[in-house]
Protein backbone atom coordinates (compact mmCIF):
# COMPACT_ATOMS: atom_id res chain seq x y z
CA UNK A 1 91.66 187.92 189.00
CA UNK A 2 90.21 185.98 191.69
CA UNK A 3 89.49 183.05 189.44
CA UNK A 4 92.45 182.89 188.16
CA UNK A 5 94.41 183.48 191.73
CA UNK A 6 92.19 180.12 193.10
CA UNK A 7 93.05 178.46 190.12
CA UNK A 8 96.96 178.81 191.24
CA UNK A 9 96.44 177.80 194.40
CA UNK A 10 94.76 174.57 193.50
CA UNK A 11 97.60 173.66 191.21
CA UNK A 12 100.04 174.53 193.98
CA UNK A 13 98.74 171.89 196.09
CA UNK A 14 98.20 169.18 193.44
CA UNK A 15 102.21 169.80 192.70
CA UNK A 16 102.50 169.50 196.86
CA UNK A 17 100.41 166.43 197.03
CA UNK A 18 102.52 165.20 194.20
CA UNK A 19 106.08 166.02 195.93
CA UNK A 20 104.78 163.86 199.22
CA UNK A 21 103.78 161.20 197.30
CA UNK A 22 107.00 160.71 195.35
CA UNK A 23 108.96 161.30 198.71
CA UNK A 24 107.05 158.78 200.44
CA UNK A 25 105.49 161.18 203.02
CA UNK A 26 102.10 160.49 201.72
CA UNK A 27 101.26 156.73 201.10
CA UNK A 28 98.78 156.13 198.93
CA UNK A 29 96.72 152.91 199.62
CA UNK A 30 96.17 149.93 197.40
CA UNK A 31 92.69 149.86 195.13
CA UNK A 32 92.02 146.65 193.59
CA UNK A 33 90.04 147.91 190.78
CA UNK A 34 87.73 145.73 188.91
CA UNK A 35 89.98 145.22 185.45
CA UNK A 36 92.89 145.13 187.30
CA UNK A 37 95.04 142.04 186.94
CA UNK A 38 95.15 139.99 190.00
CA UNK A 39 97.04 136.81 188.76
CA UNK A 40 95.43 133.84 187.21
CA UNK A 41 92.01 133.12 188.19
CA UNK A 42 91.57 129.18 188.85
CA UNK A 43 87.67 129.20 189.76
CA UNK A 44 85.85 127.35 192.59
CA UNK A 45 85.49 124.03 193.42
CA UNK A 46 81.82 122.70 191.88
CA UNK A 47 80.34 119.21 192.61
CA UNK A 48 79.93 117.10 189.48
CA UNK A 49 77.89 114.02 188.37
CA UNK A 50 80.40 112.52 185.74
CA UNK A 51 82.15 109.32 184.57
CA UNK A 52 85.75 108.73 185.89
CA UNK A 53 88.46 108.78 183.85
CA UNK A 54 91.28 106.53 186.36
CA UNK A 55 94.31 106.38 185.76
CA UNK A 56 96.50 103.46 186.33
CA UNK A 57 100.20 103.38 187.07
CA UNK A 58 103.10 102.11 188.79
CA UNK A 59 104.04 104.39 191.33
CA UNK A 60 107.61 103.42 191.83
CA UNK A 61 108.26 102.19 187.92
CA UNK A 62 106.60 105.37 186.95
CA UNK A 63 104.96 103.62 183.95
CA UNK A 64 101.66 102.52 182.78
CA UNK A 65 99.59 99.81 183.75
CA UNK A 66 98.17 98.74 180.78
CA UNK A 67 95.45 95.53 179.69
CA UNK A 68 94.92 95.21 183.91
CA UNK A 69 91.49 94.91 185.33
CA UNK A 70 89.71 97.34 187.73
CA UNK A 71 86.94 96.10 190.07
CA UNK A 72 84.75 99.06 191.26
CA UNK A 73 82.75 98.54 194.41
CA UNK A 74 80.22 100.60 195.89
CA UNK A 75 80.34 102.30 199.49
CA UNK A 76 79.53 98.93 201.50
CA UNK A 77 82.57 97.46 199.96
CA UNK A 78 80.94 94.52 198.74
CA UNK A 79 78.17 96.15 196.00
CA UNK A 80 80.07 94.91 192.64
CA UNK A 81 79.54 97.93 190.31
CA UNK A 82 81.92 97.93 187.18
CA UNK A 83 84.84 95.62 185.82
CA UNK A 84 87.21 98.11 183.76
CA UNK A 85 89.90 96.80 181.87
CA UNK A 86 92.88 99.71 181.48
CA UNK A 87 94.06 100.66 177.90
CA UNK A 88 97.34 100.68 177.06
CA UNK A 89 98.24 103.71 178.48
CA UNK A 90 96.40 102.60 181.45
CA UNK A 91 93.58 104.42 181.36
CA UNK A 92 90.04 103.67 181.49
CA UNK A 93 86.13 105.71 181.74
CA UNK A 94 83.23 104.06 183.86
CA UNK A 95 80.73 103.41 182.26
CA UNK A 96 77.69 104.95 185.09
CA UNK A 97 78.51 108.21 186.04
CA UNK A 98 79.27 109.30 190.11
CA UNK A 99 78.76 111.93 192.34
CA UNK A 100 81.14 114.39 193.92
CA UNK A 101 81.43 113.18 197.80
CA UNK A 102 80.34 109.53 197.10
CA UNK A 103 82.75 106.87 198.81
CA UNK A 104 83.76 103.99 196.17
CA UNK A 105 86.00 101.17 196.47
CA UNK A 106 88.38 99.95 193.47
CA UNK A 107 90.37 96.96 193.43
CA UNK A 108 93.19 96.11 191.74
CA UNK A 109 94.77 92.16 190.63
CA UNK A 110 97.39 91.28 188.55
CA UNK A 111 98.91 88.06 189.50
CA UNK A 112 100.83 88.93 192.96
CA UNK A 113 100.09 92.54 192.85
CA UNK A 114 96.80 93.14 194.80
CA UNK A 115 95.59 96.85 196.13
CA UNK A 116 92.53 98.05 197.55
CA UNK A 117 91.72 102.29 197.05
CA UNK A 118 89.60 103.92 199.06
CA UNK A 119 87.99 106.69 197.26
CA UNK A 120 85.43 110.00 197.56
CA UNK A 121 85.18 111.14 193.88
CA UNK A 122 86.05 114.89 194.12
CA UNK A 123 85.05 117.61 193.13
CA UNK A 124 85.86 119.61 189.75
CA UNK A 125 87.38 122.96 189.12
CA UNK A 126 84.42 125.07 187.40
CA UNK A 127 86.25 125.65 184.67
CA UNK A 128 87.63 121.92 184.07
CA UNK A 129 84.13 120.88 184.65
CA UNK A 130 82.90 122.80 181.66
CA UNK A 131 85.38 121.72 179.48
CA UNK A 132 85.54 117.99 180.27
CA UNK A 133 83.00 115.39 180.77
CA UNK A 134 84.61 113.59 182.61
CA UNK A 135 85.85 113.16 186.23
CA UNK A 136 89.66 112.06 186.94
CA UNK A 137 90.98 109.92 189.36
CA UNK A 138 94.60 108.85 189.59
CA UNK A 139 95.43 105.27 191.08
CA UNK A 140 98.94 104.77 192.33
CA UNK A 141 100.16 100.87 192.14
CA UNK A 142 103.08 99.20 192.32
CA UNK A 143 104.92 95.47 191.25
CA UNK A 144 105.46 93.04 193.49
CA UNK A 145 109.69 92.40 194.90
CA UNK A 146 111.42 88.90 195.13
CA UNK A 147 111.83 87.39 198.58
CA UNK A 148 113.52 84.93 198.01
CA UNK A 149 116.70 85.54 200.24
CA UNK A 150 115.82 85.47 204.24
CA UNK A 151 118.21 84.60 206.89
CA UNK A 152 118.12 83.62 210.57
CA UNK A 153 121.20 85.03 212.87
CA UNK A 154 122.86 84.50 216.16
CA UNK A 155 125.70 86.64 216.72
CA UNK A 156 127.96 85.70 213.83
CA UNK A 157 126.48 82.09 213.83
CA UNK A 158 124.08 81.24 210.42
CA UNK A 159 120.74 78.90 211.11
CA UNK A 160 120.45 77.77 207.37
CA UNK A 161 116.25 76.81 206.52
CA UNK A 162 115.49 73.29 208.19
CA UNK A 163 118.60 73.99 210.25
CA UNK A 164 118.66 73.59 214.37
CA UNK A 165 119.23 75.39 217.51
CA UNK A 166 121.25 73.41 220.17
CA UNK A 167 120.15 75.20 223.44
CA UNK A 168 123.09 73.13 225.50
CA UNK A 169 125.93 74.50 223.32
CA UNK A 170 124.42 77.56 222.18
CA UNK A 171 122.49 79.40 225.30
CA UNK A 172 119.27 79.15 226.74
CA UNK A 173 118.54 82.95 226.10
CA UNK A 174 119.66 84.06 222.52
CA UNK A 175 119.11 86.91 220.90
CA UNK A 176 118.25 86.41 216.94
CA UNK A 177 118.07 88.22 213.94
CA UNK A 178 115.49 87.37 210.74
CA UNK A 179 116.41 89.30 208.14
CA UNK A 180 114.30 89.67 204.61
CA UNK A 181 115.62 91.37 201.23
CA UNK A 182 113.93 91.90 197.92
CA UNK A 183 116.12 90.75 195.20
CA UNK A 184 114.06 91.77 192.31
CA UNK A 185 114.10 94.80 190.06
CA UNK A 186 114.56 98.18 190.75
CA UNK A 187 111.16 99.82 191.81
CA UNK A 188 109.34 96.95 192.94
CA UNK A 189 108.19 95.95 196.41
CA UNK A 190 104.41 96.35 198.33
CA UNK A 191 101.83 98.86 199.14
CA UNK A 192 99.75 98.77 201.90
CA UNK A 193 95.80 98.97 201.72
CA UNK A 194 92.85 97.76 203.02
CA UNK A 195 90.00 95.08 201.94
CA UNK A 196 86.56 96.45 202.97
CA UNK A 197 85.17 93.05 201.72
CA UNK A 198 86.97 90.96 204.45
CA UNK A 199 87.82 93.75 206.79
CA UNK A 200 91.13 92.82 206.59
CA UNK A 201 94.60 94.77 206.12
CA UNK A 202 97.32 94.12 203.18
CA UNK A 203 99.99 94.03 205.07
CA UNK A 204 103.56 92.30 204.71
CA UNK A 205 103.44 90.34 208.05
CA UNK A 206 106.37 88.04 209.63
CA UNK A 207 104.93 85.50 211.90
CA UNK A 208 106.50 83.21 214.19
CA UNK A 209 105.27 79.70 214.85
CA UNK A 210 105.98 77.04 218.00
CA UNK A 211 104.76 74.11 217.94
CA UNK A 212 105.93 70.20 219.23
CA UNK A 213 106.27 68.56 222.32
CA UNK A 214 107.14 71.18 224.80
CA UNK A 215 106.74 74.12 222.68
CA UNK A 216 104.59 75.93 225.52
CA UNK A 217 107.97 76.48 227.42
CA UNK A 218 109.35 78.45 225.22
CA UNK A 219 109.21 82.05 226.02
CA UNK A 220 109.29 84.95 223.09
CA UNK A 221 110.09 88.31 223.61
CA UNK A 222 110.23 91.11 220.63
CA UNK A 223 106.97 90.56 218.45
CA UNK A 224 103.87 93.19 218.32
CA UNK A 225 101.45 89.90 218.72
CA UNK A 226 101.13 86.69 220.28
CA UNK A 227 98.72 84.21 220.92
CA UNK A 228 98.14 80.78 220.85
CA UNK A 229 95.43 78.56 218.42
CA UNK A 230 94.97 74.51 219.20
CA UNK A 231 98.62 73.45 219.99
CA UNK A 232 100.73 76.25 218.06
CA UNK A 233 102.13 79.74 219.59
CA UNK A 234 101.87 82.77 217.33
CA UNK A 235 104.11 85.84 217.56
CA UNK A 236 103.68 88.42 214.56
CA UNK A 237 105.63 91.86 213.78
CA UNK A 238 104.15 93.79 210.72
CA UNK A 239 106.69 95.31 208.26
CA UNK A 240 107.59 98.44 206.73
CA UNK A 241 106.05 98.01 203.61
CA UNK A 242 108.31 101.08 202.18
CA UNK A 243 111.28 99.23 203.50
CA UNK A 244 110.65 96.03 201.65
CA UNK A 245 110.51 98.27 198.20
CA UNK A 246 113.50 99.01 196.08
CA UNK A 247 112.76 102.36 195.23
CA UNK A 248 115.58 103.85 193.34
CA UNK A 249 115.47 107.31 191.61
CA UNK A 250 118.37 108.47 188.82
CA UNK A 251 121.28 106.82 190.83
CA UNK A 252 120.31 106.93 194.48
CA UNK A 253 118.20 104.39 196.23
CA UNK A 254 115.72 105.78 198.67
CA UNK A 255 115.15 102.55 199.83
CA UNK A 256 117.23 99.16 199.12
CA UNK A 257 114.42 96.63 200.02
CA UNK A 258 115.62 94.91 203.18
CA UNK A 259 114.36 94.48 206.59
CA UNK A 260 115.75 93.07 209.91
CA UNK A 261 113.95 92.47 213.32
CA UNK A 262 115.41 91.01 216.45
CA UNK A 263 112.79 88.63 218.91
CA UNK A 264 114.77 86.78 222.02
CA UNK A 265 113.91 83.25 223.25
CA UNK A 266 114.46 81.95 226.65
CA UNK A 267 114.75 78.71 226.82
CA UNK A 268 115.14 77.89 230.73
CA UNK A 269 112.07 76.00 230.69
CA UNK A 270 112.72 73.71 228.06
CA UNK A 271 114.12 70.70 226.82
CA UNK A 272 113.99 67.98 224.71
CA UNK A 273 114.22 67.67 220.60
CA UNK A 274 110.66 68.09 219.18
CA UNK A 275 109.85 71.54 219.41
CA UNK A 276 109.85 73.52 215.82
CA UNK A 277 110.42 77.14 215.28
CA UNK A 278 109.27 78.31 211.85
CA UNK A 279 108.93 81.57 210.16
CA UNK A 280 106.57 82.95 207.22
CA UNK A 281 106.41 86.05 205.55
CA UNK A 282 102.91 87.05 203.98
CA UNK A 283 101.71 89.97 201.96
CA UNK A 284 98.05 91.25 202.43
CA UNK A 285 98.34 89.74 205.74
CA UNK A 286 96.64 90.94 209.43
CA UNK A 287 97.54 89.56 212.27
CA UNK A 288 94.87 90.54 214.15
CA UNK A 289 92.80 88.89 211.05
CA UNK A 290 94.83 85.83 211.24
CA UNK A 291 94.10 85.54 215.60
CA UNK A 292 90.14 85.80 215.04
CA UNK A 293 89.91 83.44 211.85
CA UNK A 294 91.75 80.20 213.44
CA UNK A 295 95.31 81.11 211.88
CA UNK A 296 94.43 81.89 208.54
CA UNK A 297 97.02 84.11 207.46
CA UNK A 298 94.68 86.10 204.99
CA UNK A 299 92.24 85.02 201.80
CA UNK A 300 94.70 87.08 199.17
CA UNK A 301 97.79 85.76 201.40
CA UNK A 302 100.58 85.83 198.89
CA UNK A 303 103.84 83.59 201.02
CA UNK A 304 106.92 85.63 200.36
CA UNK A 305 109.88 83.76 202.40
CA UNK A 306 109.66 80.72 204.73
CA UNK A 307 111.88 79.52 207.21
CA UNK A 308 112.09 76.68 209.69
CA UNK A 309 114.29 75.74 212.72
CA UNK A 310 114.53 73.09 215.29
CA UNK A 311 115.06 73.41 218.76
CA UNK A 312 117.30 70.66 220.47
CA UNK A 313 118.49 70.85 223.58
């Protein structure tokens, strides 16, 4: 009887137990057991020796870059290790194989369309890396715009290219506007990057020249840089690259490709006809470049608008 009496007891409580549980009185913490399912498992991040598979493709076009050549530099920037050529679907495998971690430096040319990447090969999931021989490495390019429609504004007032500025009837301060648009296709326009060879930036740069008799009293506010080489006055502004792309996606443009900076001249100081305004418009420019290399506006300079204006007073 007593047996059998414990025996009741114990399955009274289990039923107890049981009520709490259901009625939340009693929570029951979580176990993670070992087989049970805790969502997919994606595995570690493992450093790899492998060839790199890059891919090649416009960015904004969203298409591939096919038949274009890849120049792969080493870690100084100047160490020529491989020349790839891309497959038609823009793709293309080293042929030496690189470490996870190491710093490379791939270049890209076609025609106007120039791009440096600065790349650490990365590591592999542990899984991938099994599977696949090969490393991956996406490399995001673009086409080049068309800038071939700049303008120069005062006011309302239109300075056509090889135009003039009569300070007498016009003001000796003036406040201007140079304005730049890309009138090519849809998804095209620049991407910044950087030349470890040269140490020099791609950069879309505006510059500002004076030069002539009396060009020295002609004062420039407006521009990020200025200085002066020989007998000609610099002023530079770098541009949005983003801005100077026509990136549209579907129906809506997320950016239409035009840019506009203002710069004001006083002109107190000066007088006389032979002074000469002109503007240029480089990509894979630096203006800092440009100062310490005697006004060379860059070695992969590609001229994208130019205008030039007289002063007479």
């Amino acid at each position: 009887m007593g047996r059998k009496s414990g025996t009741n007891w114990i399955l009274i409580g289990v039923v107890l137990v049981a009520v709490l549980i259901v009625t939340g009185i009693i929570e029951i913490p979580q176990i993670n057991l070992p087989f049970a399912t805790q969502g997919p498992v994606t595995g570690k991040m493992v450093d790899v020796t492998k060839p790199i598979d890059f891919a090649l493709t416009d960015t904004y076009g969203g298409s591939a870059l096919g038949s274009k050549t890849l120049l792969v530099y080493d870690s100084d920037g100047a160490t020529q290790l491989e020349s790839l050529t891309t497959a038609s679907d823009g793709t293309i495998t080293t042929s030496f194989v690189y470490p996870s971690g190491k710093r490379i430096f791939v270049y890209y040319e076609s025609s106007n369309d120039k791009q440096w990447f600065d790349i650490t090969v990365p590591k592999m999931n542990e899984k991938d890396a099994e599977a696949d021989a090969n490393n991956h490495v996406a490399l995001k390019s673009f086409t080049i715009g068309t800038y071939s429609s700049d303008s120069l504004k005062f006011g309302a007032t239109t300075i056509a290219d090889a135009g003039s500025y009569n300070v007498t009837t016009s003001g000796t301060t003036q406040t201007f506007t140079y304005s730049l648009a890309n009138t090519g296709n849809d998804n095209t326009g620049l991407i910044n990057s950087y030349d470890p060879i040269y140490a020099c930036h791609f950069k879309p740069v505006v510059y500002m020249t004076l030069s002539g008799t009396n060009y020295e009293t002609v004062i420039v506010y407006g521009f990020d840089y200025d200085f002066t080489l020989g007998t000609t006055h610099y002023v530079a502004k770098v541009l949005d690259d983003y801005a100077l792309t026509k990136h549209k996606v579907g129906n809506i443009y997320k950016s239409y490709g035009t840019v506009d900076i203002s710069f004001t001249l006083d002109l107190t100081g000066y007088s006389g006809d032979s002074a000469t305004m002109q503007f240029y418009v480089y990509a894979y420019s630096d203006p800092n470049w440009c100062m310490n290399h005697g006004g060379n506006y860059g070695v992969e300079k590609v001229e994208l608008a130019e205008h030039t204006v007289s002063l007479v007073d």
